[in-house]
PDB file of N, CA and C in Angstrom:
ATOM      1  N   UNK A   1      71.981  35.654 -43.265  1.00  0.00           N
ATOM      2  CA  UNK A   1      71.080  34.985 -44.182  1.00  0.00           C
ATOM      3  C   UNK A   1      71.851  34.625 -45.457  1.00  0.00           C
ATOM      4  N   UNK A   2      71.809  33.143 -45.849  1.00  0.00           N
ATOM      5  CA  UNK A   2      72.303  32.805 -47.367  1.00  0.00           C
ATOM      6  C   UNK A   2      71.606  33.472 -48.387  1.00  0.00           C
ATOM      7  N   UNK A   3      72.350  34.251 -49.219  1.00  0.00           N
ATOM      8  CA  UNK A   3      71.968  34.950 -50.488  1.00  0.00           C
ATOM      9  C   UNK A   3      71.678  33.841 -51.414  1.00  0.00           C
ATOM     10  N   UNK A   4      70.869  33.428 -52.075  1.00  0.00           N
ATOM     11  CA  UNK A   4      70.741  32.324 -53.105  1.00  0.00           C
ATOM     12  C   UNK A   4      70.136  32.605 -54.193  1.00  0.00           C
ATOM     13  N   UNK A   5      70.815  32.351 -55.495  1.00  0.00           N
ATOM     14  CA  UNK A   5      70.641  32.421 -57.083  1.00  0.00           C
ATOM     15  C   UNK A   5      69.523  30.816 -57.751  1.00  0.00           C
ATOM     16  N   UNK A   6      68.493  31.367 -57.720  1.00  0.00           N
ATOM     17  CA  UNK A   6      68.188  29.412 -58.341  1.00  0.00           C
ATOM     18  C   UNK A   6      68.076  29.922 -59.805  1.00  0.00           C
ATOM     19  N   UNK A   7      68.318  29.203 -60.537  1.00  0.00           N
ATOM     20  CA  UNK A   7      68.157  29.847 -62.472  1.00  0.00           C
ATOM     21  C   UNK A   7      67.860  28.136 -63.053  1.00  0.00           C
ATOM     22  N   UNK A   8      66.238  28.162 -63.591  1.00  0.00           N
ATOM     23  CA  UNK A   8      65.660  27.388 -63.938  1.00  0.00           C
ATOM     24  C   UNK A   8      64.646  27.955 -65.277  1.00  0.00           C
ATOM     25  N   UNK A   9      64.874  27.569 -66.860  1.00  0.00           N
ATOM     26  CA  UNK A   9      64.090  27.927 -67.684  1.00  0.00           C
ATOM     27  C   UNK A   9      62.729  27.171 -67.373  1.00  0.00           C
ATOM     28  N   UNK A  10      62.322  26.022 -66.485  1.00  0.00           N
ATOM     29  CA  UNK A  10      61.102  25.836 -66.440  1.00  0.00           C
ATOM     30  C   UNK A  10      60.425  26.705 -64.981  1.00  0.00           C
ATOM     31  N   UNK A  11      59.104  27.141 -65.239  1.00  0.00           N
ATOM     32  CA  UNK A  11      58.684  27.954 -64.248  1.00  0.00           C
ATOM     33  C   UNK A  11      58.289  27.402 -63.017  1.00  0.00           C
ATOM     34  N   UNK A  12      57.894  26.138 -62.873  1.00  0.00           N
ATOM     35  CA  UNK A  12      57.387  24.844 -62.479  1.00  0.00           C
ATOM     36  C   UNK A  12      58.861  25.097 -61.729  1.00  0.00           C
ATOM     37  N   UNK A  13      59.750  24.421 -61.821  1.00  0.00           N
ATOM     38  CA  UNK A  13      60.872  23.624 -61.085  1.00  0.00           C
ATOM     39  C   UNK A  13      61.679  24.990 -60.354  1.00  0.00           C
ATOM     40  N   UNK A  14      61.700  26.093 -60.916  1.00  0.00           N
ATOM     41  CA  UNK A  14      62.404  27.419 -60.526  1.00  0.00           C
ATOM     42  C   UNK A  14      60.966  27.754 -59.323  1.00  0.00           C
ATOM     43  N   UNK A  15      60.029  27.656 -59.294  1.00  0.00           N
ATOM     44  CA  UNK A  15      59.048  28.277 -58.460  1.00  0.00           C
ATOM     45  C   UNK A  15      58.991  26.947 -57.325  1.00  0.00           C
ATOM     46  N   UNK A  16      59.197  25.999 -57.261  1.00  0.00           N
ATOM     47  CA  UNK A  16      59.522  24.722 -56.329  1.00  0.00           C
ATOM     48  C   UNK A  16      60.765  25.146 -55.126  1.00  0.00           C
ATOM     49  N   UNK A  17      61.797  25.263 -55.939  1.00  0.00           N
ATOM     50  CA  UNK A  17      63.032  24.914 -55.559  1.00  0.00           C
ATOM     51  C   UNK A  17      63.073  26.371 -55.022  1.00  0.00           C
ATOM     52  N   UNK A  18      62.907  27.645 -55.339  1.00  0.00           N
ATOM     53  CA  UNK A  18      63.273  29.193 -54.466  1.00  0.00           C
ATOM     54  C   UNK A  18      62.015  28.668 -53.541  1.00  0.00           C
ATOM     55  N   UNK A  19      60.904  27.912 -53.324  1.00  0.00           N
ATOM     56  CA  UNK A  19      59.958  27.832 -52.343  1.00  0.00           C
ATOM     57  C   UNK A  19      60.500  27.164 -51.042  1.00  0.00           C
ATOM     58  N   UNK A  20      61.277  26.087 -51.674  1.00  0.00           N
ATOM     59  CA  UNK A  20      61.957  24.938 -50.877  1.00  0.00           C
ATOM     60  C   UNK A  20      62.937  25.926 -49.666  1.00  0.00           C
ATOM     61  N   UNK A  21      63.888  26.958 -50.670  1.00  0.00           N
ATOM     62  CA  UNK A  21      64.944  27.711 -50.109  1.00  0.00           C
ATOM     63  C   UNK A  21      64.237  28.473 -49.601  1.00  0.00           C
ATOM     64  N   UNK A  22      63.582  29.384 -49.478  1.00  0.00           N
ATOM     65  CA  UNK A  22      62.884  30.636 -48.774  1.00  0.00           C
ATOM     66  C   UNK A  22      62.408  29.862 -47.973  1.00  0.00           C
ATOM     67  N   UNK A  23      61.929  28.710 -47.875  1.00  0.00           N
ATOM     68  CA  UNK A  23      61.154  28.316 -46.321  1.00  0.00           C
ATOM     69  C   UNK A  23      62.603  27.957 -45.248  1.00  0.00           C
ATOM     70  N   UNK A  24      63.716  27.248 -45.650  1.00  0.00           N
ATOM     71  CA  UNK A  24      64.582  27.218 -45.261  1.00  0.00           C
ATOM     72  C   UNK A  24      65.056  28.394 -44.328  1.00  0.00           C
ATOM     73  N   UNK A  25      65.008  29.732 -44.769  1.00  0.00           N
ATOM     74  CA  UNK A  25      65.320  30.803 -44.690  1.00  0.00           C
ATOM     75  C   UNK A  25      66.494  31.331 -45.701  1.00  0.00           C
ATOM     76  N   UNK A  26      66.387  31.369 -46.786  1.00  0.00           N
ATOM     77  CA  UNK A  26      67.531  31.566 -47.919  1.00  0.00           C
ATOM     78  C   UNK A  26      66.698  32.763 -48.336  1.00  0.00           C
ATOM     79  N   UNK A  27      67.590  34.472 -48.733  1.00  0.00           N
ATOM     80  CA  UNK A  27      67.057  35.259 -49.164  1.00  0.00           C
ATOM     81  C   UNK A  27      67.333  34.597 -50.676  1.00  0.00           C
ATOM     82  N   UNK A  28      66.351  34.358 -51.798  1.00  0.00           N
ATOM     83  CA  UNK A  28      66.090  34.107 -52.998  1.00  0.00           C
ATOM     84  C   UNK A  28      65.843  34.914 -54.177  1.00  0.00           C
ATOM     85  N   UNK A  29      66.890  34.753 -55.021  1.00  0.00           N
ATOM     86  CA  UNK A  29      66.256  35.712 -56.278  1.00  0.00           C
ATOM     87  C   UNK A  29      66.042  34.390 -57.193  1.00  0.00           C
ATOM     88  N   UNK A  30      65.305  34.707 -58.345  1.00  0.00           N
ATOM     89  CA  UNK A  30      65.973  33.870 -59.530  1.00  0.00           C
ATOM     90  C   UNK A  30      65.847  34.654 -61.013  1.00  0.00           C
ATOM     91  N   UNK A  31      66.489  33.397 -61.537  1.00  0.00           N
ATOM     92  CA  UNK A  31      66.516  33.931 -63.302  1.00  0.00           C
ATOM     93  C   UNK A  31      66.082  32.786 -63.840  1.00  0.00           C
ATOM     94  N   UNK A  32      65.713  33.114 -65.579  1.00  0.00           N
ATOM     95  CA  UNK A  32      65.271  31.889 -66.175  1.00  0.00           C
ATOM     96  C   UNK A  32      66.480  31.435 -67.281  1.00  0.00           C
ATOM     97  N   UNK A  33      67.840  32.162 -67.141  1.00  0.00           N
ATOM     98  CA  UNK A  33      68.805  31.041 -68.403  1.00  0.00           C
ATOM     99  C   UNK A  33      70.419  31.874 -67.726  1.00  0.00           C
ATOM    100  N   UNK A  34      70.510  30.884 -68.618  1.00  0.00           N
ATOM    101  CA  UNK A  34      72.290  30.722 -67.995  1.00  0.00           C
ATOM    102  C   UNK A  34      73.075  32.609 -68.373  1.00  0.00           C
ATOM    103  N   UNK A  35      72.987  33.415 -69.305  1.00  0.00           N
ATOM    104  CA  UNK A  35      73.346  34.463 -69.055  1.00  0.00           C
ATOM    105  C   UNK A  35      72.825  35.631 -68.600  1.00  0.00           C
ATOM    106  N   UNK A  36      71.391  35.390 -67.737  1.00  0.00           N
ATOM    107  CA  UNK A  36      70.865  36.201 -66.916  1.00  0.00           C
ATOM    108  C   UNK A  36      72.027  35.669 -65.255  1.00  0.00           C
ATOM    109  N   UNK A  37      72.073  34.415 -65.745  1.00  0.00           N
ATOM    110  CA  UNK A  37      72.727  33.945 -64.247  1.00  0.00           C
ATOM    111  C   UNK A  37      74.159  34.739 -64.116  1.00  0.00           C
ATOM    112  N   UNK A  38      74.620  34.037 -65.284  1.00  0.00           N
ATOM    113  CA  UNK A  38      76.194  34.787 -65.013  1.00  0.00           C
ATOM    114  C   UNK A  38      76.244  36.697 -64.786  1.00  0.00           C
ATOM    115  N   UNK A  39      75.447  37.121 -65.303  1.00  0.00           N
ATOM    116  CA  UNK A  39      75.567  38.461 -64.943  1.00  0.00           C
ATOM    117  C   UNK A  39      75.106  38.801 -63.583  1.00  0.00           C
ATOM    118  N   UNK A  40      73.598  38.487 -63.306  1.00  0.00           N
ATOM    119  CA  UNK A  40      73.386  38.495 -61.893  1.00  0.00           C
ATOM    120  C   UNK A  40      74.646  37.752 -60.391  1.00  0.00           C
ATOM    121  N   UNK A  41      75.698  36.789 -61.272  1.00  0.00           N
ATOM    122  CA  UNK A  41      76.436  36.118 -60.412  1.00  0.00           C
ATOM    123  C   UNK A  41      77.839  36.701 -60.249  1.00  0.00           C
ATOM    124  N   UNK A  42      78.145  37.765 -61.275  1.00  0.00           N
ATOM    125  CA  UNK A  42      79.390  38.250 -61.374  1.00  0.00           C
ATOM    126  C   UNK A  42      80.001  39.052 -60.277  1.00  0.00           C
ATOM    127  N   UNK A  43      79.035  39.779 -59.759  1.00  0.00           N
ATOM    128  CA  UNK A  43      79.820  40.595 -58.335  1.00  0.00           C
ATOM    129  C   UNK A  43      79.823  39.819 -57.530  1.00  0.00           C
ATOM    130  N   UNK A  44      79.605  38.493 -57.450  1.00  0.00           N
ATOM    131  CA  UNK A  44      80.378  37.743 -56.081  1.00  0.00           C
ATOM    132  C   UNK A  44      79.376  37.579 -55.094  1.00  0.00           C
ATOM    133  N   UNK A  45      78.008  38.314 -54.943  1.00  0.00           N
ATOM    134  CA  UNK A  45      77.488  38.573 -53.735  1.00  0.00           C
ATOM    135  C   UNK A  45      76.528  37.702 -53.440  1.00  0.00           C
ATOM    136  N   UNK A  46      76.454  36.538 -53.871  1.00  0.00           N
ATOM    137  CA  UNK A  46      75.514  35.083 -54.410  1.00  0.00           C
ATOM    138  C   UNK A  46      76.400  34.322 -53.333  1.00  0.00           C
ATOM    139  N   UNK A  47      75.816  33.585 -52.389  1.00  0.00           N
ATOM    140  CA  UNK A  47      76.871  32.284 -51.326  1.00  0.00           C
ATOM    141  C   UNK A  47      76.459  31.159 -52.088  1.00  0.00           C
ATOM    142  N   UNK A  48      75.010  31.152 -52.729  1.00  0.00           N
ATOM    143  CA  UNK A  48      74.804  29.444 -53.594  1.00  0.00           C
ATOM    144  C   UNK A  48      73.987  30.050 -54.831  1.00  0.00           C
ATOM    145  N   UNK A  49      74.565  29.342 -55.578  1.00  0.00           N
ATOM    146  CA  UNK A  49      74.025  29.236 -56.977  1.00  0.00           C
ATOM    147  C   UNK A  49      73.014  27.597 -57.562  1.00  0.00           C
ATOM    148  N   UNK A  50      71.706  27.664 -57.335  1.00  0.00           N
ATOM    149  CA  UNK A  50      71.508  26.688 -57.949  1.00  0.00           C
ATOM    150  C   UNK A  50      70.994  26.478 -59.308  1.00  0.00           C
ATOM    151  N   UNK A  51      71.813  25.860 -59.632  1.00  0.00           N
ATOM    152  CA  UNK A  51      71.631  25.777 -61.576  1.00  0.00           C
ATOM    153  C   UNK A  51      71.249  24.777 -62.563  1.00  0.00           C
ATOM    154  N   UNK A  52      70.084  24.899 -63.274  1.00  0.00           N
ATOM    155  CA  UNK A  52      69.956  23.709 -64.523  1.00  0.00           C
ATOM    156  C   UNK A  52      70.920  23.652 -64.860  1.00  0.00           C
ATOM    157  N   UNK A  53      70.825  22.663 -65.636  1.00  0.00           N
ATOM    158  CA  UNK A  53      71.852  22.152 -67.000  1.00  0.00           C
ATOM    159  C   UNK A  53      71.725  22.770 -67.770  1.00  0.00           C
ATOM    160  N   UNK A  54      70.392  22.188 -68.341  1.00  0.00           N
ATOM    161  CA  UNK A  54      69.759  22.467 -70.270  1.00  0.00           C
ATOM    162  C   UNK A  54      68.884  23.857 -70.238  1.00  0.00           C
ATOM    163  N   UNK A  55      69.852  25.480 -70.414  1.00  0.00           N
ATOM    164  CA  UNK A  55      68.871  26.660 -70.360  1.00  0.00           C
ATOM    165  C   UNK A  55      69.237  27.083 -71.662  1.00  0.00           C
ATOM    166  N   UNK A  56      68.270  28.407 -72.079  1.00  0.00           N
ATOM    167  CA  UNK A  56      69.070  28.821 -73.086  1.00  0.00           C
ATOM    168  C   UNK A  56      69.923  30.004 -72.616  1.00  0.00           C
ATOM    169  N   UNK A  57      70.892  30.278 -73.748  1.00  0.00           N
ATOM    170  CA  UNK A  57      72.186  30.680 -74.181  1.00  0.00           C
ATOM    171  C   UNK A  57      73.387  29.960 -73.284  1.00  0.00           C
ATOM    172  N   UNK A  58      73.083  29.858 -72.040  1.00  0.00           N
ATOM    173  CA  UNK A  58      74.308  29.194 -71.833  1.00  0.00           C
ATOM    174  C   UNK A  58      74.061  27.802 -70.670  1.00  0.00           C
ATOM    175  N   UNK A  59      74.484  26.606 -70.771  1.00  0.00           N
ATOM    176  CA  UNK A  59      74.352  25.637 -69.660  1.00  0.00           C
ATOM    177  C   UNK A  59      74.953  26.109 -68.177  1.00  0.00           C
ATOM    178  N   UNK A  60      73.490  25.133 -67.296  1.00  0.00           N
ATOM    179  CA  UNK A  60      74.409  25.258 -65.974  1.00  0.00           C
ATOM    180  C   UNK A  60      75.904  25.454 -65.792  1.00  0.00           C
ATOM    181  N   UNK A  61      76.288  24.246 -66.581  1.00  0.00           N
ATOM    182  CA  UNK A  61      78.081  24.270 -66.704  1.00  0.00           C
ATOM    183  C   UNK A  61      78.664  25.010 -66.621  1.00  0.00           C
ATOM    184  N   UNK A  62      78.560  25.847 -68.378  1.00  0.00           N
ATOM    185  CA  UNK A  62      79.239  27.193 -68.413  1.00  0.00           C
ATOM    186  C   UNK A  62      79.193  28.190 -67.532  1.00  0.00           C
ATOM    187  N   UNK A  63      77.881  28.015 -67.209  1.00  0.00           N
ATOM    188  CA  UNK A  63      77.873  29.361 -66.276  1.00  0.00           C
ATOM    189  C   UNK A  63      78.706  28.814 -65.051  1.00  0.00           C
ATOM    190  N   UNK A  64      78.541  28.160 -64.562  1.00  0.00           N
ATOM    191  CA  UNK A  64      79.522  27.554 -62.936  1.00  0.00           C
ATOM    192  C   UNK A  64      81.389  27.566 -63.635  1.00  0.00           C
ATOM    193  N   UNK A  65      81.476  27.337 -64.888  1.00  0.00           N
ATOM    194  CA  UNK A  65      82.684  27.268 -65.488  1.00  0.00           C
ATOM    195  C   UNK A  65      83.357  28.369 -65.544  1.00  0.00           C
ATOM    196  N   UNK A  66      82.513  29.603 -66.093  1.00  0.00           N
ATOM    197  CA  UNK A  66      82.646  30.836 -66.347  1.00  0.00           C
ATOM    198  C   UNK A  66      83.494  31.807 -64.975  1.00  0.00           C
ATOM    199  N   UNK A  67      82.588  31.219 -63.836  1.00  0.00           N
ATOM    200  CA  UNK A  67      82.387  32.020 -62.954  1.00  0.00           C
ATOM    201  C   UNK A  67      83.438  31.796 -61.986  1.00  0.00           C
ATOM    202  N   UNK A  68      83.905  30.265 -62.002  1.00  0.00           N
ATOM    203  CA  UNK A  68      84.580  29.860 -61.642  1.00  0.00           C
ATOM    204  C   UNK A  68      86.194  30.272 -61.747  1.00  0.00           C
ATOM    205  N   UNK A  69      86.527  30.139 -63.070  1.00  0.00           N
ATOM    206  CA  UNK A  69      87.935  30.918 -63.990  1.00  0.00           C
ATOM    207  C   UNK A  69      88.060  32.604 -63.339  1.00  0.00           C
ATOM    208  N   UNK A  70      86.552  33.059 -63.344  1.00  0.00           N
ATOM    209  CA  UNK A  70      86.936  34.464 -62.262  1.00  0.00           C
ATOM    210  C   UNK A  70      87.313  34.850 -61.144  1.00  0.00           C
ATOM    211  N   UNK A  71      87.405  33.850 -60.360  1.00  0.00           N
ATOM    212  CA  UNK A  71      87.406  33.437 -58.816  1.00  0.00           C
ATOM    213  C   UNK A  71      86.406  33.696 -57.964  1.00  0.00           C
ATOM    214  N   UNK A  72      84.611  33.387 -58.377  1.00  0.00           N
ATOM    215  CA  UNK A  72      83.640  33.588 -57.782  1.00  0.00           C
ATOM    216  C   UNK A  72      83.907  32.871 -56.414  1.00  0.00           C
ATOM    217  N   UNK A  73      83.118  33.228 -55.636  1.00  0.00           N
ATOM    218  CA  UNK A  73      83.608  32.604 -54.316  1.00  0.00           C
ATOM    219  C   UNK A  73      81.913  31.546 -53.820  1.00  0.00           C
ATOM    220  N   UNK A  74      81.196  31.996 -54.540  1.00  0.00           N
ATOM    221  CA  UNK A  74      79.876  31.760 -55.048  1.00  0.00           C
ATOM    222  C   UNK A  74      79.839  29.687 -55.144  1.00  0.00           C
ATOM    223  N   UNK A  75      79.168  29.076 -54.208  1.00  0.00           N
ATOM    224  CA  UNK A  75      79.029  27.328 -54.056  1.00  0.00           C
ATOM    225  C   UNK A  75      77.844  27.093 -55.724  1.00  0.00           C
ATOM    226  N   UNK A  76      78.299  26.005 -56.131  1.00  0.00           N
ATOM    227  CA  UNK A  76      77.242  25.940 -57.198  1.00  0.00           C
ATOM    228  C   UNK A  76      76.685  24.217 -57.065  1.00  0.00           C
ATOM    229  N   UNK A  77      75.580  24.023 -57.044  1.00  0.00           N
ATOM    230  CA  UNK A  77      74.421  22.971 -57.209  1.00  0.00           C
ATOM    231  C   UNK A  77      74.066  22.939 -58.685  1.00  0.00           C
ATOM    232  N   UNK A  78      74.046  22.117 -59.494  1.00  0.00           N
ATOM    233  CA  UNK A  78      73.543  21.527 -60.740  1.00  0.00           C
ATOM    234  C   UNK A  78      72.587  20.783 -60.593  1.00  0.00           C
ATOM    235  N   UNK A  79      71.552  20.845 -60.801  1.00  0.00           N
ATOM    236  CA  UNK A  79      70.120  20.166 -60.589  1.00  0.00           C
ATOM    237  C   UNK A  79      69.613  19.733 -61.987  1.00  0.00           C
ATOM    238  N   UNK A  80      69.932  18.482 -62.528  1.00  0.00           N
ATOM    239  CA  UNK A  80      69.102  18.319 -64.392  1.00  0.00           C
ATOM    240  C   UNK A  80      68.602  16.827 -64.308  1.00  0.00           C
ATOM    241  N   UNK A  81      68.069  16.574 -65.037  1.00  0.00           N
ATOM    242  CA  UNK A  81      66.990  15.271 -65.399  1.00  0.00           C
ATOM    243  C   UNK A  81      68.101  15.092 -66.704  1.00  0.00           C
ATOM    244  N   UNK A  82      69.324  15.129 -66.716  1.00  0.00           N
ATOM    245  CA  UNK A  82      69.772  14.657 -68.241  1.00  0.00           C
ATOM    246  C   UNK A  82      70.850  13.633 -67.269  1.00  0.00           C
ATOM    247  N   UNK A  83      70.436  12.010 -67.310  1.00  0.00           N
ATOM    248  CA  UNK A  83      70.961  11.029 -67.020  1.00  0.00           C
ATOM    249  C   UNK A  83      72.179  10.984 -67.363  1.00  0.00           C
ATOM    250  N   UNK A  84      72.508  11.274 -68.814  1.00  0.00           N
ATOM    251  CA  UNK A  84      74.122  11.219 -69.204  1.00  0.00           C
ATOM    252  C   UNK A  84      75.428  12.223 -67.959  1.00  0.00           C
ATOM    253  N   UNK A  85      74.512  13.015 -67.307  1.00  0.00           N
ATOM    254  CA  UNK A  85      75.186  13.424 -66.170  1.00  0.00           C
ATOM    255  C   UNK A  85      75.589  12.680 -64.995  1.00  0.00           C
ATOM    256  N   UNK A  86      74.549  11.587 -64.549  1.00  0.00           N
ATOM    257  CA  UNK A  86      74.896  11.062 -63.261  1.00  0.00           C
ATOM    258  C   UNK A  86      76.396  10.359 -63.442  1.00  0.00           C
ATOM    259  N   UNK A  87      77.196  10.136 -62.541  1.00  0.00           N
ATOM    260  CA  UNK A  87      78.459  10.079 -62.346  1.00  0.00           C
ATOM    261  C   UNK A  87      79.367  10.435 -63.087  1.00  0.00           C
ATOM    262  N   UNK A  88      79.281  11.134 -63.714  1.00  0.00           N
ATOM    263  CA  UNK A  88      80.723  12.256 -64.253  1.00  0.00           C
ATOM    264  C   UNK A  88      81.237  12.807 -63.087  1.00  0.00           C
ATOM    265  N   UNK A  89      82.157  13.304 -63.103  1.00  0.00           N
ATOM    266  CA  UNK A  89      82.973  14.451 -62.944  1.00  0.00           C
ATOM    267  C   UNK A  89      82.853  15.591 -62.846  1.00  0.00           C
ATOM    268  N   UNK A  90      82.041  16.551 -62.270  1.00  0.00           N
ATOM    269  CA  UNK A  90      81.773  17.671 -62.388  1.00  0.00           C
ATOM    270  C   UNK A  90      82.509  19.040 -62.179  1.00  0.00           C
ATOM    271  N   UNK A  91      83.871  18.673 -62.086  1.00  0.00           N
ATOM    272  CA  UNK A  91      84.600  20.328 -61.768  1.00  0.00           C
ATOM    273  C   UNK A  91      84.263  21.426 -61.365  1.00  0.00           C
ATOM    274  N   UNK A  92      83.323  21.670 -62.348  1.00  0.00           N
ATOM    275  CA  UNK A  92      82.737  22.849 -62.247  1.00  0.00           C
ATOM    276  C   UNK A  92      81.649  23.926 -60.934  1.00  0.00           C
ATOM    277  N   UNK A  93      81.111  21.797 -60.687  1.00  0.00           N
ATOM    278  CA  UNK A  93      79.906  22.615 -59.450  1.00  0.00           C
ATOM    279  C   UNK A  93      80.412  21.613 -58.104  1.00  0.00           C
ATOM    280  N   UNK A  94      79.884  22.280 -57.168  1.00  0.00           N
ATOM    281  CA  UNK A  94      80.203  21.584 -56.231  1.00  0.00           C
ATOM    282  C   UNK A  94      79.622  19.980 -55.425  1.00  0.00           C
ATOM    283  N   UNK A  95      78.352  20.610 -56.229  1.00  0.00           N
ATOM    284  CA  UNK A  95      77.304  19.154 -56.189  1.00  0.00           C
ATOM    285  C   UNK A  95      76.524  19.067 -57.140  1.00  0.00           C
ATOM    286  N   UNK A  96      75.934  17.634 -57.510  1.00  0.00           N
ATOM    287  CA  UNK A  96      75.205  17.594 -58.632  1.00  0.00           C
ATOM    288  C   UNK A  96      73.740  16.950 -58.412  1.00  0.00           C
ATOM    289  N   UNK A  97      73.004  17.227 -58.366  1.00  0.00           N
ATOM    290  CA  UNK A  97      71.487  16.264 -58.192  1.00  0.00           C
ATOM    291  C   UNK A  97      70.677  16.533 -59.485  1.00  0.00           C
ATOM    292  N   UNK A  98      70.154  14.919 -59.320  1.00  0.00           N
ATOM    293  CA  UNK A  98      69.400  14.565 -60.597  1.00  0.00           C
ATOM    294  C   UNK A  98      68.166  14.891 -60.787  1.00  0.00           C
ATOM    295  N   UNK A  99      67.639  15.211 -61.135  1.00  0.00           N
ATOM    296  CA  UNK A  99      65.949  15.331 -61.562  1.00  0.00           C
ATOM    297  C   UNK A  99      65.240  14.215 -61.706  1.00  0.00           C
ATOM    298  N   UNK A 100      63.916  13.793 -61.264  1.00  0.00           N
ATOM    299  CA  UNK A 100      63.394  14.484 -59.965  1.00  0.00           C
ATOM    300  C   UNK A 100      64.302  14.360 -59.007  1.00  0.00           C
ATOM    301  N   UNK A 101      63.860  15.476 -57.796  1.00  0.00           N
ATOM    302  CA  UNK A 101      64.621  14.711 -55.882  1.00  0.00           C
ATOM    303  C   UNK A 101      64.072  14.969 -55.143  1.00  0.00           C
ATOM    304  N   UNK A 102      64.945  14.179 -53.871  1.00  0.00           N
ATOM    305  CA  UNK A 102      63.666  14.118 -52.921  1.00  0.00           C
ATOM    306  C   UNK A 102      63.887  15.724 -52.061  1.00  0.00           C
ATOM    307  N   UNK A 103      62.748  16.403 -51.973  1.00  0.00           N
ATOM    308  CA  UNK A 103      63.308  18.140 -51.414  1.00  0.00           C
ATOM    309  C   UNK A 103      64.312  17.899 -50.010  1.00  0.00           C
ATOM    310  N   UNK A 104      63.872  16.846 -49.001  1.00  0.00           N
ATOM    311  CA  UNK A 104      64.716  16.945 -47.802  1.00  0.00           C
ATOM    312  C   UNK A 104      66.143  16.814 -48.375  1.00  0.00           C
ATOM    313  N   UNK A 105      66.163  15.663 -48.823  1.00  0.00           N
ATOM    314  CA  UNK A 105      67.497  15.011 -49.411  1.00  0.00           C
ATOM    315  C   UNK A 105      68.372  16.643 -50.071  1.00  0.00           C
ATOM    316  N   UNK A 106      67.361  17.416 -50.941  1.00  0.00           N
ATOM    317  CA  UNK A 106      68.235  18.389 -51.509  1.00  0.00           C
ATOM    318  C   UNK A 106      68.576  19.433 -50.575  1.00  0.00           C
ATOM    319  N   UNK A 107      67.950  19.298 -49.677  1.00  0.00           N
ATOM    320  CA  UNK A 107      67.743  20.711 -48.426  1.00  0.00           C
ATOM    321  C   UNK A 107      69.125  20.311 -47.408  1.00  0.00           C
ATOM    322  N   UNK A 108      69.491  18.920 -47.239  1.00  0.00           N
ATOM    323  CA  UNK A 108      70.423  18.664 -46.856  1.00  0.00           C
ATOM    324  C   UNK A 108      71.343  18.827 -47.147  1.00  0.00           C
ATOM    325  N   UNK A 109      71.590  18.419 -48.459  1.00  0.00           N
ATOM    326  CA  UNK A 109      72.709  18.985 -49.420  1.00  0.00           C
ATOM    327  C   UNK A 109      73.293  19.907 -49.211  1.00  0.00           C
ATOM    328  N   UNK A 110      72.127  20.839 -49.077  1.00  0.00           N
ATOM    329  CA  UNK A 110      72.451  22.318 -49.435  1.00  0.00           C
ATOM    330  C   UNK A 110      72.804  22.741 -48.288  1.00  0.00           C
ATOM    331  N   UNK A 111      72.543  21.992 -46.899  1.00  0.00           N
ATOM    332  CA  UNK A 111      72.972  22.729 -45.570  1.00  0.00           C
ATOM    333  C   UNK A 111      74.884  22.086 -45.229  1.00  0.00           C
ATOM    334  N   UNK A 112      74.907  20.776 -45.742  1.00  0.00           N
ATOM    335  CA  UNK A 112      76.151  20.460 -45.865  1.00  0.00           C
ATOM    336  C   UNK A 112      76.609  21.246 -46.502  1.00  0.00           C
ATOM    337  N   UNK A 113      76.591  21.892 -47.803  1.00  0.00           N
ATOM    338  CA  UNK A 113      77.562  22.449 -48.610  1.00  0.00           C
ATOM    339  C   UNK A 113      77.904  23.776 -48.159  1.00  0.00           C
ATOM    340  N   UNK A 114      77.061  24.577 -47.287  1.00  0.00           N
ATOM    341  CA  UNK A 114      77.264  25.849 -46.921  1.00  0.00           C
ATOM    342  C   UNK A 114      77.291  25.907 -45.782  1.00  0.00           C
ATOM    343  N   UNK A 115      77.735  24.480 -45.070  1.00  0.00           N
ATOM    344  CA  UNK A 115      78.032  24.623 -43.577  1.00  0.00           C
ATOM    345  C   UNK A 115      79.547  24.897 -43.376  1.00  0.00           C
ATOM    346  N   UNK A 116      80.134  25.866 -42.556  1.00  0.00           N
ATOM    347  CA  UNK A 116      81.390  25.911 -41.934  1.00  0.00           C
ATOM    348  C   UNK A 116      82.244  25.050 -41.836  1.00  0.00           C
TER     349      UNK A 116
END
């Protein structure tokens, strides 16, 4: 079973998206901001991380940035409604989707990214 992190400060979009994954079959925790994430993400034992952008204390980013420099082994998804994101560069995560989406479209995603 995929271990999965979703960390969303709105309750709305965090209670969607672990619904989306648990029907999938993803065991699901979540958090509501970026340094509940990074601590819950630090022992490694997370296979996907899906992450806002805009939380408080720390952005999706950092936290995928953070975790990254440690050698998490941990896949990260960035999920935000902040347009100035679509086509950058993202280093940090492995995929990026925009706010709103379509759930299949993201469910796919997510089976590509953690497929073998």
């Amino acid at each position: 079973m995929v271990r999965t992190l979703v960390v969303d400060d709105d309750p709305a979009v965090l209670e969607v998206i672990a619904t989306l994954l648990l029907d999938a079959g993803h065991e699901v925790s979540t958090a509501r901001d970026g340094l509940d994430a990074r601590d819950l993400l630090a022992d490694g034992s997370f296979d996907l991380c899906v992450l806002d952008h805009d939380m408080p204390g720390m952005t999706g980013l950092d936290v995928a940035r953070s975790l990254r420099a440690a050698g998490s082994p941990t896949r990260f998804v960035l999920v935000s409604g902040q347009r100035r994101l679509v086509g950058q560069r993202l280093d940090e995560v492995d995929e990026f989707i925009a706010k709103p989406f379509d759930p299949e479209h993201f469910l796919r995603l997510v089976e590509e990214l953690l497929a073998p």
